[in-house]
PDB file of N, CA and C in Angstrom:
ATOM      1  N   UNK A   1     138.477 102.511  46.856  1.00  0.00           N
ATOM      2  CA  UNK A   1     139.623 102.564  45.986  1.00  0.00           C
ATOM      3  C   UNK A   1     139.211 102.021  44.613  1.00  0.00           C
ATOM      4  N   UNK A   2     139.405 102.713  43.498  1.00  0.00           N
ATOM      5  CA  UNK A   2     139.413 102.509  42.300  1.00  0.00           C
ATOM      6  C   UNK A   2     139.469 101.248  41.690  1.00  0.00           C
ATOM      7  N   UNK A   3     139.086 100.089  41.087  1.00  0.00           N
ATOM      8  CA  UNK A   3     140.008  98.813  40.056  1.00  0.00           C
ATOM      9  C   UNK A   3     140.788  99.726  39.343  1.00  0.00           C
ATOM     10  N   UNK A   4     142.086  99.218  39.565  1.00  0.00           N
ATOM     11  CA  UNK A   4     142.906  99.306  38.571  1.00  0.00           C
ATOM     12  C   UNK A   4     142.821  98.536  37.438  1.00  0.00           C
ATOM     13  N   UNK A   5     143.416  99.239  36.259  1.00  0.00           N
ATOM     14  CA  UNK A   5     142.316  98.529  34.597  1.00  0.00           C
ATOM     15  C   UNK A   5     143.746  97.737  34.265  1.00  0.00           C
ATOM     16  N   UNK A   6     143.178  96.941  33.551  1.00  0.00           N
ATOM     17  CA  UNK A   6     144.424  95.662  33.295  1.00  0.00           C
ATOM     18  C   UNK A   6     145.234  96.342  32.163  1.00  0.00           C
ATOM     19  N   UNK A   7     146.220  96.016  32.336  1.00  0.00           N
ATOM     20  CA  UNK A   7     147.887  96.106  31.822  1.00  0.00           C
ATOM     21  C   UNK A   7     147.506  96.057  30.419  1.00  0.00           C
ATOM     22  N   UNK A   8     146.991  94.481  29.936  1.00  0.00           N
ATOM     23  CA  UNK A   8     146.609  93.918  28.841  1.00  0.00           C
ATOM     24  C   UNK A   8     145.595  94.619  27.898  1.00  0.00           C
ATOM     25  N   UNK A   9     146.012  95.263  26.773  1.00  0.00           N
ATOM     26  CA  UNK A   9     144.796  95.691  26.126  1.00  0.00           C
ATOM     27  C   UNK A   9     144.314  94.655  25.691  1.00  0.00           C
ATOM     28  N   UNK A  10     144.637  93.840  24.953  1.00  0.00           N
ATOM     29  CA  UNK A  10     143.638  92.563  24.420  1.00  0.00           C
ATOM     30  C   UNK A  10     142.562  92.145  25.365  1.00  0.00           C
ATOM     31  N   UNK A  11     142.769  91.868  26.777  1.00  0.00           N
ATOM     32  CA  UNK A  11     141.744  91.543  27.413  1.00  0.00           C
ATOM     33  C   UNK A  11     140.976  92.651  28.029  1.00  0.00           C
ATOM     34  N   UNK A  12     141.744  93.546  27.902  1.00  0.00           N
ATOM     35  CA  UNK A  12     140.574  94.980  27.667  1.00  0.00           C
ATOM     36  C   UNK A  12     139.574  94.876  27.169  1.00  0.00           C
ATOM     37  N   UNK A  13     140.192  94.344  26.234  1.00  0.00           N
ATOM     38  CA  UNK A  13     139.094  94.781  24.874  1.00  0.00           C
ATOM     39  C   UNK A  13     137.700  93.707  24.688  1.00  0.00           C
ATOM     40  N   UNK A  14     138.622  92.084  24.438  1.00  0.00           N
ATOM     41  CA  UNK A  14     137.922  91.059  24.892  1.00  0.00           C
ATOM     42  C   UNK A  14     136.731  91.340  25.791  1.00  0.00           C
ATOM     43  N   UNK A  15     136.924  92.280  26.857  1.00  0.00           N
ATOM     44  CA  UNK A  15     135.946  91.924  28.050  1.00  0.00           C
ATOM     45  C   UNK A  15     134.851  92.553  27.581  1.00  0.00           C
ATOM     46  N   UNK A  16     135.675  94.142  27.172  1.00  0.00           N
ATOM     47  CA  UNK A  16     134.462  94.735  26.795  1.00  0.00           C
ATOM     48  C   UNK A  16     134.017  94.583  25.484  1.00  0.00           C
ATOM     49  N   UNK A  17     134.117  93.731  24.494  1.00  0.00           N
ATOM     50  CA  UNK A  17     133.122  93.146  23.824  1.00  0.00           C
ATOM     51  C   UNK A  17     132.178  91.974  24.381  1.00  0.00           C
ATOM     52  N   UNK A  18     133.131  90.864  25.303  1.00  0.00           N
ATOM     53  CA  UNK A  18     132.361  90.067  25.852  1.00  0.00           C
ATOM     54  C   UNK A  18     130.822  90.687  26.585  1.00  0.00           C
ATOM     55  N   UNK A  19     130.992  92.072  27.503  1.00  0.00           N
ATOM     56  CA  UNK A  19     130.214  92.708  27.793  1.00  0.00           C
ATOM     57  C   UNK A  19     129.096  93.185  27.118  1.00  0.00           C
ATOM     58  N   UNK A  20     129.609  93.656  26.153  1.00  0.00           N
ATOM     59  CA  UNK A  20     128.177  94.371  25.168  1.00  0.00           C
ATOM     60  C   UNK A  20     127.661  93.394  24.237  1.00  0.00           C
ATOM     61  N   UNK A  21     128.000  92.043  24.557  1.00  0.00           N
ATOM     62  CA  UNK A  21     127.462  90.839  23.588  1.00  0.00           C
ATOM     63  C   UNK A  21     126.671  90.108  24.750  1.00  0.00           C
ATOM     64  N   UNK A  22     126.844  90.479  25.570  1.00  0.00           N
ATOM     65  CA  UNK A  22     126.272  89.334  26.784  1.00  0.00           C
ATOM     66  C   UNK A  22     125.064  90.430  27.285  1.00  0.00           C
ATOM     67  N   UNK A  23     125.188  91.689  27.035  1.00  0.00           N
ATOM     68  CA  UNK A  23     123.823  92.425  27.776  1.00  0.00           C
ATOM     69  C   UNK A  23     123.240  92.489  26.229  1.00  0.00           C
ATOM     70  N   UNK A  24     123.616  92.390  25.271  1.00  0.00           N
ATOM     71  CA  UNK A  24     122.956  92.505  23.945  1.00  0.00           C
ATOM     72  C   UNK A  24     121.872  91.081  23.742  1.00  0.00           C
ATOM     73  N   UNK A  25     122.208  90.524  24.347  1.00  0.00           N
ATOM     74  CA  UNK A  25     121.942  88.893  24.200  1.00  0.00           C
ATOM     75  C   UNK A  25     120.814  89.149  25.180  1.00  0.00           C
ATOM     76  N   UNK A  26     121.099  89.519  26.294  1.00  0.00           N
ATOM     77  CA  UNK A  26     119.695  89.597  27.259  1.00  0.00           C
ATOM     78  C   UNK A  26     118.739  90.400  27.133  1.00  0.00           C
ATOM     79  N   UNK A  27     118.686  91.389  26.715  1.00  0.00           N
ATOM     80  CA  UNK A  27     117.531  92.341  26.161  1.00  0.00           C
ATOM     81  C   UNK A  27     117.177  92.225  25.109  1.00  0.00           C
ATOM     82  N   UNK A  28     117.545  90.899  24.109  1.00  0.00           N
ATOM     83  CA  UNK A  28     117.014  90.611  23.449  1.00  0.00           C
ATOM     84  C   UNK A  28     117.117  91.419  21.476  1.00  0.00           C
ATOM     85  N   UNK A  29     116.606  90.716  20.896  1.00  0.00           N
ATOM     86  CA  UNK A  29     116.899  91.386  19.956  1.00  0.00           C
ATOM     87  C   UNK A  29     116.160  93.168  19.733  1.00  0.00           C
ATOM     88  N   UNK A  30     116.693  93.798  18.536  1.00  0.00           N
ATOM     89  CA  UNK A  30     116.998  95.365  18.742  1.00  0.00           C
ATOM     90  C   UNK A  30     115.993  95.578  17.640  1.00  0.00           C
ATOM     91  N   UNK A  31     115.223  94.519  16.930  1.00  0.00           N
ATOM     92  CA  UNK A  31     114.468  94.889  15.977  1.00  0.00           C
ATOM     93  C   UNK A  31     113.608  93.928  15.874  1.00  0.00           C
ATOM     94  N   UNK A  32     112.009  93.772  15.176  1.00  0.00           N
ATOM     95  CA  UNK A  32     111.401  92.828  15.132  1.00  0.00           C
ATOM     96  C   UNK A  32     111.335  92.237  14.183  1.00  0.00           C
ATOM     97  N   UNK A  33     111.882  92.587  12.826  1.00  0.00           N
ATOM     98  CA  UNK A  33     111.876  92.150  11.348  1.00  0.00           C
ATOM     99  C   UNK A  33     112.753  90.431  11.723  1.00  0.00           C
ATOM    100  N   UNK A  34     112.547  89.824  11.364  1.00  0.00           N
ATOM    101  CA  UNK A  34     113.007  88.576  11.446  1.00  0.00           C
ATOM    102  C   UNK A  34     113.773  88.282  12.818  1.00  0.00           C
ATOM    103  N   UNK A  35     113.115  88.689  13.650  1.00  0.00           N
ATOM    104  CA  UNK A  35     113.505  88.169  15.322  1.00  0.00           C
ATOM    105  C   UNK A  35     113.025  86.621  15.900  1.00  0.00           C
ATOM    106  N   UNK A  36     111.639  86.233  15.113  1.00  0.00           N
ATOM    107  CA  UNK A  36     111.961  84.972  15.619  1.00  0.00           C
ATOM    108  C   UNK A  36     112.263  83.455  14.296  1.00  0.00           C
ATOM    109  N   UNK A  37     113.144  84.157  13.431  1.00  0.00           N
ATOM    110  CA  UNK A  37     113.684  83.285  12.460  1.00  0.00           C
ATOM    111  C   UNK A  37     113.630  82.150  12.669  1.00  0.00           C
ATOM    112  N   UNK A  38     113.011  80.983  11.851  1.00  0.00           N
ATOM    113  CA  UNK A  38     113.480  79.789  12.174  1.00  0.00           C
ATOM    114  C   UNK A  38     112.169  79.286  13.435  1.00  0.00           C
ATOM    115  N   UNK A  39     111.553  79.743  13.965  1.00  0.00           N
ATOM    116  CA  UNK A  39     110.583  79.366  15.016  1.00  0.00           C
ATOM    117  C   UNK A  39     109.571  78.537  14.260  1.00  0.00           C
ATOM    118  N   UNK A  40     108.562  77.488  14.664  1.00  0.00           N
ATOM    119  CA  UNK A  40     107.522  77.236  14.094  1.00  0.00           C
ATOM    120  C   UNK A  40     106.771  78.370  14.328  1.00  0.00           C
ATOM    121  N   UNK A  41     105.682  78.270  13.077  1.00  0.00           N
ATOM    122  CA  UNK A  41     104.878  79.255  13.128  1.00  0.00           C
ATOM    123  C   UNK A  41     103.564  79.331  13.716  1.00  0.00           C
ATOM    124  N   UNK A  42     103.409  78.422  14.773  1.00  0.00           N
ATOM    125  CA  UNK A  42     102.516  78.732  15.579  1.00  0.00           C
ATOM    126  C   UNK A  42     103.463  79.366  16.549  1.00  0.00           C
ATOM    127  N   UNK A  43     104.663  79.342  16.831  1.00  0.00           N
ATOM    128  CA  UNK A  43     105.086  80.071  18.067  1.00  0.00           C
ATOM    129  C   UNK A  43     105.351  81.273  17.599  1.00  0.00           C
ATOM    130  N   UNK A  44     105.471  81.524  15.659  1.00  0.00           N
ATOM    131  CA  UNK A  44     105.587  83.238  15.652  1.00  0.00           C
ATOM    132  C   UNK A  44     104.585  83.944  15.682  1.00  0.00           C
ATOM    133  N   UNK A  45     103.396  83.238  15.494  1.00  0.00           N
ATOM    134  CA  UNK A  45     102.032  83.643  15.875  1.00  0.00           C
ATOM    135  C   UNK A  45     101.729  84.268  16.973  1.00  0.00           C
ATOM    136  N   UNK A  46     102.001  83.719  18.004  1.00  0.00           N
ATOM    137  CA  UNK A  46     101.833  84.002  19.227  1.00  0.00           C
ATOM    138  C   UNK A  46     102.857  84.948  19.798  1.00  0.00           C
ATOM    139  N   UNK A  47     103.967  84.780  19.167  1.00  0.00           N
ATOM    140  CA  UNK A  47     104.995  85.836  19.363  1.00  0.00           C
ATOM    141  C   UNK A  47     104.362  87.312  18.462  1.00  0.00           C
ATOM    142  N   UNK A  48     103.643  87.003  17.292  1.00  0.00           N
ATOM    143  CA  UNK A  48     103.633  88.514  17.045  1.00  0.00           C
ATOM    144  C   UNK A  48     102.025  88.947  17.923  1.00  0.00           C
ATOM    145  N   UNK A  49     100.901  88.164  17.944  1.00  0.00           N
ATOM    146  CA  UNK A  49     100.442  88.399  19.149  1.00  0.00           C
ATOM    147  C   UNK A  49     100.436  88.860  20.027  1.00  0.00           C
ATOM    148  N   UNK A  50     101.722  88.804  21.036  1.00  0.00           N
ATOM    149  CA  UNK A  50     102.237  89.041  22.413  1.00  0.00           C
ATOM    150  C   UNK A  50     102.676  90.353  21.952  1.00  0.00           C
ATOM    151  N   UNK A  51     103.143  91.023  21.032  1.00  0.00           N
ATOM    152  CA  UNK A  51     103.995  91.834  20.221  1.00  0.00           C
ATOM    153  C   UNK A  51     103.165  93.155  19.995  1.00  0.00           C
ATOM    154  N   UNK A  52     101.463  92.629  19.340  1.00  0.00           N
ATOM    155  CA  UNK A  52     100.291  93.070  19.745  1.00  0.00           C
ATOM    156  C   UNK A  52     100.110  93.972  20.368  1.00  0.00           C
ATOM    157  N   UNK A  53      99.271  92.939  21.249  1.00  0.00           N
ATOM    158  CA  UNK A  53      99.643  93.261  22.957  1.00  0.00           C
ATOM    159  C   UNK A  53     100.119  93.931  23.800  1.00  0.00           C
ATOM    160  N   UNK A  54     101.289  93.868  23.577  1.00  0.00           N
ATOM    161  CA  UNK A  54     102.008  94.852  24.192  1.00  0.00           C
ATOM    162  C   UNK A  54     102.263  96.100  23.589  1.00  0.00           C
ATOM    163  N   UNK A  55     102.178  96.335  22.196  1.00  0.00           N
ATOM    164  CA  UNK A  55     101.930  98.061  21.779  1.00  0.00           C
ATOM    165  C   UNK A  55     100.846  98.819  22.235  1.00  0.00           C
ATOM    166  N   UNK A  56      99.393  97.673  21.911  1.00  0.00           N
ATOM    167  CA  UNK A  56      97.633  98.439  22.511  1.00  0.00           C
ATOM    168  C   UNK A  56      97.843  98.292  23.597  1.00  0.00           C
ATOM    169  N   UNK A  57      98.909  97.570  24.827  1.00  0.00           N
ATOM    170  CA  UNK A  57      98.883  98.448  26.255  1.00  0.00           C
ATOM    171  C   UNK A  57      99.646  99.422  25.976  1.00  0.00           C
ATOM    172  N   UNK A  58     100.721 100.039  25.445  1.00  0.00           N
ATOM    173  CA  UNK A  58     101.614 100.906  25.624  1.00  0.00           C
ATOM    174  C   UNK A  58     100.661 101.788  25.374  1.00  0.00           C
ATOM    175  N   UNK A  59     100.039 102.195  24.162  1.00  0.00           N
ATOM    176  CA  UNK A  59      99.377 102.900  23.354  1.00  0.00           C
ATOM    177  C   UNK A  59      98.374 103.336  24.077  1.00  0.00           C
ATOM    178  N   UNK A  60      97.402 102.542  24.764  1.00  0.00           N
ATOM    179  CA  UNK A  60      96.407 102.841  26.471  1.00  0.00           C
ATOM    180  C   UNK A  60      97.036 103.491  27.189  1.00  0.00           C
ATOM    181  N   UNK A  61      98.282 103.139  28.006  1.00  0.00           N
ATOM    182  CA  UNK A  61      98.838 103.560  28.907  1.00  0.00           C
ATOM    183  C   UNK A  61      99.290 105.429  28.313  1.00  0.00           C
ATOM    184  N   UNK A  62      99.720 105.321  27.020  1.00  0.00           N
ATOM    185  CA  UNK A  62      99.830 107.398  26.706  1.00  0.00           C
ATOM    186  C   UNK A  62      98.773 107.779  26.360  1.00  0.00           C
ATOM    187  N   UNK A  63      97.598 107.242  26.429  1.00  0.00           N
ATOM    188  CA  UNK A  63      96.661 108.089  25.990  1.00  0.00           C
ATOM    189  C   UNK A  63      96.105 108.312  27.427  1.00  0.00           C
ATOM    190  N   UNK A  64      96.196 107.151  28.519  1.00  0.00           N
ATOM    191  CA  UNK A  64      95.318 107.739  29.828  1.00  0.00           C
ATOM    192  C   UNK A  64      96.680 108.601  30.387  1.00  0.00           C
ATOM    193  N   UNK A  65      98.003 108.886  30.069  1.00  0.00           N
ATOM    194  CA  UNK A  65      98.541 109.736  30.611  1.00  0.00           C
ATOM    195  C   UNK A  65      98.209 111.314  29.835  1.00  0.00           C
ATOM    196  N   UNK A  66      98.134 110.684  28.429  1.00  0.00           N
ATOM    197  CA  UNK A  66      97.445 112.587  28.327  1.00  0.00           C
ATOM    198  C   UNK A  66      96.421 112.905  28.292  1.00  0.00           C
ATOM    199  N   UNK A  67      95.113 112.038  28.639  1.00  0.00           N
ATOM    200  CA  UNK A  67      94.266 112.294  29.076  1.00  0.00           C
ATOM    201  C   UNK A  67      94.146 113.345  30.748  1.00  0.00           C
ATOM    202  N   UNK A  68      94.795 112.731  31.068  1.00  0.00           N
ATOM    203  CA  UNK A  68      95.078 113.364  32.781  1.00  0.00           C
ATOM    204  C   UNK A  68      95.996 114.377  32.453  1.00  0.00           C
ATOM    205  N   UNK A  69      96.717 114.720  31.524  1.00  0.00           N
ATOM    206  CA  UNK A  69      97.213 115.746  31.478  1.00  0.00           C
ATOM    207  C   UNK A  69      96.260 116.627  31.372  1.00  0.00           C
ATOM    208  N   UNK A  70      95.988 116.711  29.832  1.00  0.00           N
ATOM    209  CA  UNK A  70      94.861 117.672  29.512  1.00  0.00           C
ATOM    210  C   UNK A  70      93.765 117.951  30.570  1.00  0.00           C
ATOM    211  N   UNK A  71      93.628 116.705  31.336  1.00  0.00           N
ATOM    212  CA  UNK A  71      92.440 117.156  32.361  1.00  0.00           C
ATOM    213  C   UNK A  71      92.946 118.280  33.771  1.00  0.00           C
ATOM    214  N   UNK A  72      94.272 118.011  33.699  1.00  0.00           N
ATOM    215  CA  UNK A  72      94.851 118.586  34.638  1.00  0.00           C
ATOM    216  C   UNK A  72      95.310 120.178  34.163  1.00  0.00           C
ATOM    217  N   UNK A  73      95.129 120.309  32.852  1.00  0.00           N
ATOM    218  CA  UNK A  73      95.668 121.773  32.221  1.00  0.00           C
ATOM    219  C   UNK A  73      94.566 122.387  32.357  1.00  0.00           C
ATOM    220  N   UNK A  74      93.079 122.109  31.953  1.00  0.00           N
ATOM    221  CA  UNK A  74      91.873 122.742  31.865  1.00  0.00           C
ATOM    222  C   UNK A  74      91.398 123.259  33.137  1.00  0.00           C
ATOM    223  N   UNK A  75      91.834 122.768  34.963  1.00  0.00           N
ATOM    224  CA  UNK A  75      91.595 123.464  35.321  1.00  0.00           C
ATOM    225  C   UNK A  75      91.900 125.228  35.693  1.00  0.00           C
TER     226      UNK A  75
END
């Protein structure tokens, strides 16, 4: 059986902002330009580091997928 949606638009609404502020909050920020504001800068160091890091794996990871593509088209 369905939830029935509350009577109240205000707390309609409330929730679902509370909602998209609370999963916005956990995945973190949506851009890297001044994401770790205010940090010492040995920790933005290491934050853009990690930041690094994690593009030259991404960047590995599509090239051995079109690698195996292409290897897989040529036969």
């Amino acid at each position: 059986m369905p939830d029935k949606p509350s009577g109240n638009r205000f707390l309609r609404a409330f929730h679902q902002q509370f909602d998209n502020w609370f999963f916005r909050s956990m995945i973190g920020p949506a851009q890297t330009r001044n994401a770790v504001h205010g940090a010492e800068a040995e920790a933005r160091e290491q934050w853009k580091a990690d930041l690094a890091a994690r593009k030259r794996y991404s960047q590995e990871q599509r090239a051995r997928k079109r690698a195996a593509r292409e290897a897989g088209n040529d036969r």
